[in-house]
Protein backbone atom coordinates (compact mmCIF):
# COMPACT_ATOMS: atom_id res chain seq x y z
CA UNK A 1 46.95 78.41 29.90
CA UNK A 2 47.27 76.48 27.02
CA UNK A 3 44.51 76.12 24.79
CA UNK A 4 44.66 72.99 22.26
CA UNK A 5 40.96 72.18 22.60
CA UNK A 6 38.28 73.58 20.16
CA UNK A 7 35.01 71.78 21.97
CA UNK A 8 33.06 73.85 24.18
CA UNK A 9 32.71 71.39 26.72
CA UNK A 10 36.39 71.91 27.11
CA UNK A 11 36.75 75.62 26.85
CA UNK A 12 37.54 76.08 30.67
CA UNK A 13 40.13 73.25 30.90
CA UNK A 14 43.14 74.77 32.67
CA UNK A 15 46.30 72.29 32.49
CA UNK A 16 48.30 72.64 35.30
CA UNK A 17 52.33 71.57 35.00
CA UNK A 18 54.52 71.95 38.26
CA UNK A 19 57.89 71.91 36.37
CA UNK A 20 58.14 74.01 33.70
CA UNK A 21 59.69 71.83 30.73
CA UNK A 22 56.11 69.98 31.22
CA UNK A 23 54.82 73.13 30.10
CA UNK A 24 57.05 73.24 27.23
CA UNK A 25 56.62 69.21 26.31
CA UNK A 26 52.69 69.72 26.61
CA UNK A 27 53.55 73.18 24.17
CA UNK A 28 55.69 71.16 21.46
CA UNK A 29 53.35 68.03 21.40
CA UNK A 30 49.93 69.52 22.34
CA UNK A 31 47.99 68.52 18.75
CA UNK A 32 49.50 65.17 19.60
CA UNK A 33 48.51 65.09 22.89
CA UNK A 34 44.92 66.80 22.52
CA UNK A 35 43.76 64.10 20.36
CA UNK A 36 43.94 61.51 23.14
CA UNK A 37 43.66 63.63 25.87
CA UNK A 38 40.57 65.51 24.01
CA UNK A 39 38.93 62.09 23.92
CA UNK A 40 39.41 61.23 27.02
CA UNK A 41 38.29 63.88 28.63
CA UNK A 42 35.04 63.86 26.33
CA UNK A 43 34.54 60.60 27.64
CA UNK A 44 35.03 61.23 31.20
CA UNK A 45 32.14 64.62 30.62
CA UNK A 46 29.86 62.16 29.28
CA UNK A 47 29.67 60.06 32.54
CA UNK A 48 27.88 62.70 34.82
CA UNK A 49 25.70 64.04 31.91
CA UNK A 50 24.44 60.06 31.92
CA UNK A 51 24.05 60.00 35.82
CA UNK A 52 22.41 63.28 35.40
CA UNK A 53 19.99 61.80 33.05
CA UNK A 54 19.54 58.55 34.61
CA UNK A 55 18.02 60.75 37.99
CA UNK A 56 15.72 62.48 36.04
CA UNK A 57 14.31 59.81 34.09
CA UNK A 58 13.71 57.83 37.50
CA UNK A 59 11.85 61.17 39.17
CA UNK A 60 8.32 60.34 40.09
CA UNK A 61 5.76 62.91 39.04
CA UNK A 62 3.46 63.97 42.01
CA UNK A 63 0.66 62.35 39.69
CA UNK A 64 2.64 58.90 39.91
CA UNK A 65 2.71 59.32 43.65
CA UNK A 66 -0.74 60.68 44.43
CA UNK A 67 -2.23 57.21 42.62
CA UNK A 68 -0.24 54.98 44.70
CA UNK A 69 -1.77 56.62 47.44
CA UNK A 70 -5.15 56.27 45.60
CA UNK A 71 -4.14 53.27 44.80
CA UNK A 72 -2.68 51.79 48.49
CA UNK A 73 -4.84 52.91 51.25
CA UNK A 74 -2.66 50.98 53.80
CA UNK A 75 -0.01 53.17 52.67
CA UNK A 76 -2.41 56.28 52.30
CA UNK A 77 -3.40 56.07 56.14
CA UNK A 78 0.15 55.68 57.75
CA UNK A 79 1.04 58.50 55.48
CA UNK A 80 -1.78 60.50 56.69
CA UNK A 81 -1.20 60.12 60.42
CA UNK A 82 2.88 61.24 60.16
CA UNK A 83 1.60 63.63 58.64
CA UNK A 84 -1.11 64.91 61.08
CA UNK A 85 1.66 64.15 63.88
CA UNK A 86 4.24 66.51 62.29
CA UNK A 87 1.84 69.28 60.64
CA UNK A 88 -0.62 69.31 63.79
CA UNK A 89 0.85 73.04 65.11
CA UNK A 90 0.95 73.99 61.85
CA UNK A 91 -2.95 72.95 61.42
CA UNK A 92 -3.44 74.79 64.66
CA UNK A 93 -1.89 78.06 64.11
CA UNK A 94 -1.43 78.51 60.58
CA UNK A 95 -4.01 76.60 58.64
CA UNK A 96 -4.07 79.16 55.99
CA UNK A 97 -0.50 77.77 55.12
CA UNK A 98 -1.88 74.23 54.74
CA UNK A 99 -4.83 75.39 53.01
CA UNK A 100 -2.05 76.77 50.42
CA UNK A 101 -0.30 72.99 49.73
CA UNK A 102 -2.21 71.74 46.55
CA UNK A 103 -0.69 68.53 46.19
CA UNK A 104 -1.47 68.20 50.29
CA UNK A 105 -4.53 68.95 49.59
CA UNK A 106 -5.02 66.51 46.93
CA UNK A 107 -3.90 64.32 48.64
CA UNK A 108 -6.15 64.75 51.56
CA UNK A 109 -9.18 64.10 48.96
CA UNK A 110 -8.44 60.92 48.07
C-alpha cells in the first residue's frame, strides 16, 4: 500500500496497480499525483456526505406527521381503517402490544 495521503477521510485508500511499473510510476510521482488525485477524491467523499444530509434534513418528525393527521381527517380515517384491517389480530390477541405504541396511540386520540 502506498500511502501519499495525510487526510483522514483518506486513510483507508488502498491503490491497486495490476502491472507492477504502475506501482513504481505511482511510487516516483505520488506527491505529484496525490495533489490531484487527493482532490479528487475529496470531492467525490463529499457527494454522499451531501446526499446523506439532504435525507435527513427532509425526515418528517412524528410531530409533523401526527398534525397532518390532526390536521386532515379525510386522511386520518383511511389511515385509521388500514390500520384496523392489518392490526385487527394483533388487537385481538395481543392488545397489550398495541397498548405499548405511543405514537399509535397518539394517534388514535386525535
Amino acid at each position: 500500500m502506498i500511502n501519499c495521503f495525510s487526510n483522514s477521510s483518506l486513510d483507508n485508500l488502498i491503490i491497486i496497480c495490476d502491472k507492477s511499473y504502475d506501482i513504481e510510476y505511482f511510487k516516483n510521482n505520488c506527491k505529484d499525483l496525490s495533489k490531484h488525485t487527493r482532490a479528487y477524491i475529496l470531492e467525490c467523499i463529499k457527494i454522499p456526505q451531501q446526499e446523506k444530509q439532504k435525507v435527513i434534513n427532509k425526515k418528517l418528525k412524528v410531530s409533523e406527521v401526527l398534525e397532518y393527521f390532526k390536521e386532515n381527517q379525510y386522511s386520518k380515517e383511511k389511515l385509521k381503517k388500514v390500520l384496523d384491517n392489518h392490526l385487527s389480530l394483533l388487537k385481538r390477541n395481543r392488545s397489550d402490544i398495541m397498548d405499548s405504541w405511543k405514537y399509535y396511540n397518539e394517534f388514535l386520540k386525535l
